[in-house]
C-alpha atoms as a PDB file:
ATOM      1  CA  UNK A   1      21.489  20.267  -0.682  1.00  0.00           C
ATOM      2  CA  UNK A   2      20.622  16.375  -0.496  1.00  0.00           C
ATOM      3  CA  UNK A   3      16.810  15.864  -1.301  1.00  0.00           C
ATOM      4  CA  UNK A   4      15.161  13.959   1.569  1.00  0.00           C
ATOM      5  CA  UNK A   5      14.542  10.387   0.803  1.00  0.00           C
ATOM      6  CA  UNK A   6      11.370   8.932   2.114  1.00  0.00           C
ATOM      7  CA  UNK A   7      10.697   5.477   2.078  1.00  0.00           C
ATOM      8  CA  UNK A   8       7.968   4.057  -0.213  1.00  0.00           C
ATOM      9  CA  UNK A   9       7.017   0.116   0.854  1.00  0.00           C
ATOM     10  CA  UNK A  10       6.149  -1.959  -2.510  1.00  0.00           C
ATOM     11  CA  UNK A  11       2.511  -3.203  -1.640  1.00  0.00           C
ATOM     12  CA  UNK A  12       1.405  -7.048  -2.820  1.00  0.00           C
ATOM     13  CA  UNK A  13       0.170  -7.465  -6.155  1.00  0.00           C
ATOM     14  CA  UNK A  14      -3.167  -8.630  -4.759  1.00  0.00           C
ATOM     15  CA  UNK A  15      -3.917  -5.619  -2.591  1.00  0.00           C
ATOM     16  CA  UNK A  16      -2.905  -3.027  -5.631  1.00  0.00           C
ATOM     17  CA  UNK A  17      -5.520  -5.001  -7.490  1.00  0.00           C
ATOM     18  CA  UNK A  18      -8.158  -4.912  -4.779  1.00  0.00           C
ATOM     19  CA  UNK A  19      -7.282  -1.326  -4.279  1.00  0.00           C
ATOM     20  CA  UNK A  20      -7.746  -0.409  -8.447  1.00  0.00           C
ATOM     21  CA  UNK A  21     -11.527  -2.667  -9.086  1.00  0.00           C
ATOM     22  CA  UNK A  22     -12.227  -0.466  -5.468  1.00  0.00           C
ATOM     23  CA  UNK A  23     -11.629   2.688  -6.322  1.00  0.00           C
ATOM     24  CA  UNK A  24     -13.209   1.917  -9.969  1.00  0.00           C
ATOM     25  CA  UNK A  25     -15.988   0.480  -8.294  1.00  0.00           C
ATOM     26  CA  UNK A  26     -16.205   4.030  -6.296  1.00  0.00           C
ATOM     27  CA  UNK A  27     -14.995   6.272  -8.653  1.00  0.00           C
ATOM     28  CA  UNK A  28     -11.863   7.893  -7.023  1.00  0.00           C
ATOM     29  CA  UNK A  29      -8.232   7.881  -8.278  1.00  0.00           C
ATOM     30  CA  UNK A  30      -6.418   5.007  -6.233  1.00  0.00           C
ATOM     31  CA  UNK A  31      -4.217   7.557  -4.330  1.00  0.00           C
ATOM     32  CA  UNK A  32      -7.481   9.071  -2.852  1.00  0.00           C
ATOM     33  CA  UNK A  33      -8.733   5.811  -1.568  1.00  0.00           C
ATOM     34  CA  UNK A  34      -5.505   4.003  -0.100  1.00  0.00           C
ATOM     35  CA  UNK A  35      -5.410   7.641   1.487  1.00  0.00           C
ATOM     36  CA  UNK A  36      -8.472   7.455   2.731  1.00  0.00           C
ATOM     37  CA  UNK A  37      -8.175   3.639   3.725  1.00  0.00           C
ATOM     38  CA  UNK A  38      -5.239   4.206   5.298  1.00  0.00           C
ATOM     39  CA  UNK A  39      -6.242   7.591   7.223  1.00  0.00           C
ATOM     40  CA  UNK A  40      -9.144   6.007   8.503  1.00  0.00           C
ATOM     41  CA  UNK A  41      -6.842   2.988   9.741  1.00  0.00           C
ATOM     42  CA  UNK A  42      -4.113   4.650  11.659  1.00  0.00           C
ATOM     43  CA  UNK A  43      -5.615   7.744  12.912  1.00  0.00           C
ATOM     44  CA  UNK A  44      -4.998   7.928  16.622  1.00  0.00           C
ATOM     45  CA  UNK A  45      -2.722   4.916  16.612  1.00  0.00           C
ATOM     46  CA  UNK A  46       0.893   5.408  18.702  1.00  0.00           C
ATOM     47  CA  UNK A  47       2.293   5.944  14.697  1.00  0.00           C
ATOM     48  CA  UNK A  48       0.058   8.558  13.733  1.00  0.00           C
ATOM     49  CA  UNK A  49       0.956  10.662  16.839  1.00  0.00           C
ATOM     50  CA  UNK A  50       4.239  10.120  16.046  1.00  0.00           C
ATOM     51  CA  UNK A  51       4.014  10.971  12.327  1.00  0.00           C
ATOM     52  CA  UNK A  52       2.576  14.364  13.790  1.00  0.00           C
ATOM     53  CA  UNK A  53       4.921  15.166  16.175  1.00  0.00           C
ATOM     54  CA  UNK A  54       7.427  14.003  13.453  1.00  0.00           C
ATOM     55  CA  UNK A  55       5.656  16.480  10.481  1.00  0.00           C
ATOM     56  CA  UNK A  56       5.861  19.742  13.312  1.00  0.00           C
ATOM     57  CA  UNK A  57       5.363  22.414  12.266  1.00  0.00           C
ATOM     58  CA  UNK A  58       4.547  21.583   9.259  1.00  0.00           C
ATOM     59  CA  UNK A  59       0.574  21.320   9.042  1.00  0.00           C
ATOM     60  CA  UNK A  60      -0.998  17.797   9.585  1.00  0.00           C
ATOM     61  CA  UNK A  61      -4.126  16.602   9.900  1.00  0.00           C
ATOM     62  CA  UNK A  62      -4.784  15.093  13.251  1.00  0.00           C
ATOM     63  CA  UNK A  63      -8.058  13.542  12.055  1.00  0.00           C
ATOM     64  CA  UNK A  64      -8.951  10.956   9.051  1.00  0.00           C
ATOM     65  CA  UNK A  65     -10.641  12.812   5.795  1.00  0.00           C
ATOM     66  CA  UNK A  66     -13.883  10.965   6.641  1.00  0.00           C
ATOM     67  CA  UNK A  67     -15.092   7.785   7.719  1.00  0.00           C
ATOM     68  CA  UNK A  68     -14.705   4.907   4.955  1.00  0.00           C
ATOM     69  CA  UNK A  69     -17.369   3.087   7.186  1.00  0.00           C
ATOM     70  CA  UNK A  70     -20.096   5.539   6.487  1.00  0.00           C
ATOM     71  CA  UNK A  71     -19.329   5.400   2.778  1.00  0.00           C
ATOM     72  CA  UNK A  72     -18.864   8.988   1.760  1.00  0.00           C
ATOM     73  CA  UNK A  73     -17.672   9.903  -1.468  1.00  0.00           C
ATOM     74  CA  UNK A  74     -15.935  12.815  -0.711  1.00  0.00           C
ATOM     75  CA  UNK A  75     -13.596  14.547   1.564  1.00  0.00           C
ATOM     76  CA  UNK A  76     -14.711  16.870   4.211  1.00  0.00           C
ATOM     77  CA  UNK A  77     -12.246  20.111   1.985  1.00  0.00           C
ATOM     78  CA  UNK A  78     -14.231  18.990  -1.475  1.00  0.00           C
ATOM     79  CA  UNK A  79     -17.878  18.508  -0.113  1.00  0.00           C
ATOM     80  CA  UNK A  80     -20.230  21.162  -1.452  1.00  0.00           C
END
């Protein structure tokens, strides 16, 4: 069986390198902050409802992790 391809868009050199000093700066692996970043973008936008009607049944989350506004360090599953 074919493996599903998903496609992966090649971000600008720039914002990779804004992204890395960030998440230095903040101490989280880049993944968890572009997540976050991004998350915190899209949620409730026309693409994130699709995305979740897309990822059915499949568990989603329908919210963002947490706020990057309010400048938490953590996500609501790892807080203690």
């Amino acid at each position: 069986m074919a493996r599903a391809r998903w496609y992966s868009p090649q971000l600008d050199r720039f914002l990779v390198s804004a992204l890395y000093h960030e998440a230095r700066r903040r101490k989280v692996p880049m993944t968890r902050l572009a997540n976050r970043l991004l998350e915190s973008a899209l949620a409730g936008s026309e693409g994130w409802e699709a995305a979740v009607l897309a990822e059915a049944p499949a568990p989603c989350r329908t919210e963002p992790l947490q706020s990057i506004v309010d400048g938490q360090q953590t996500d609501k599953a790892t807080a203690t």
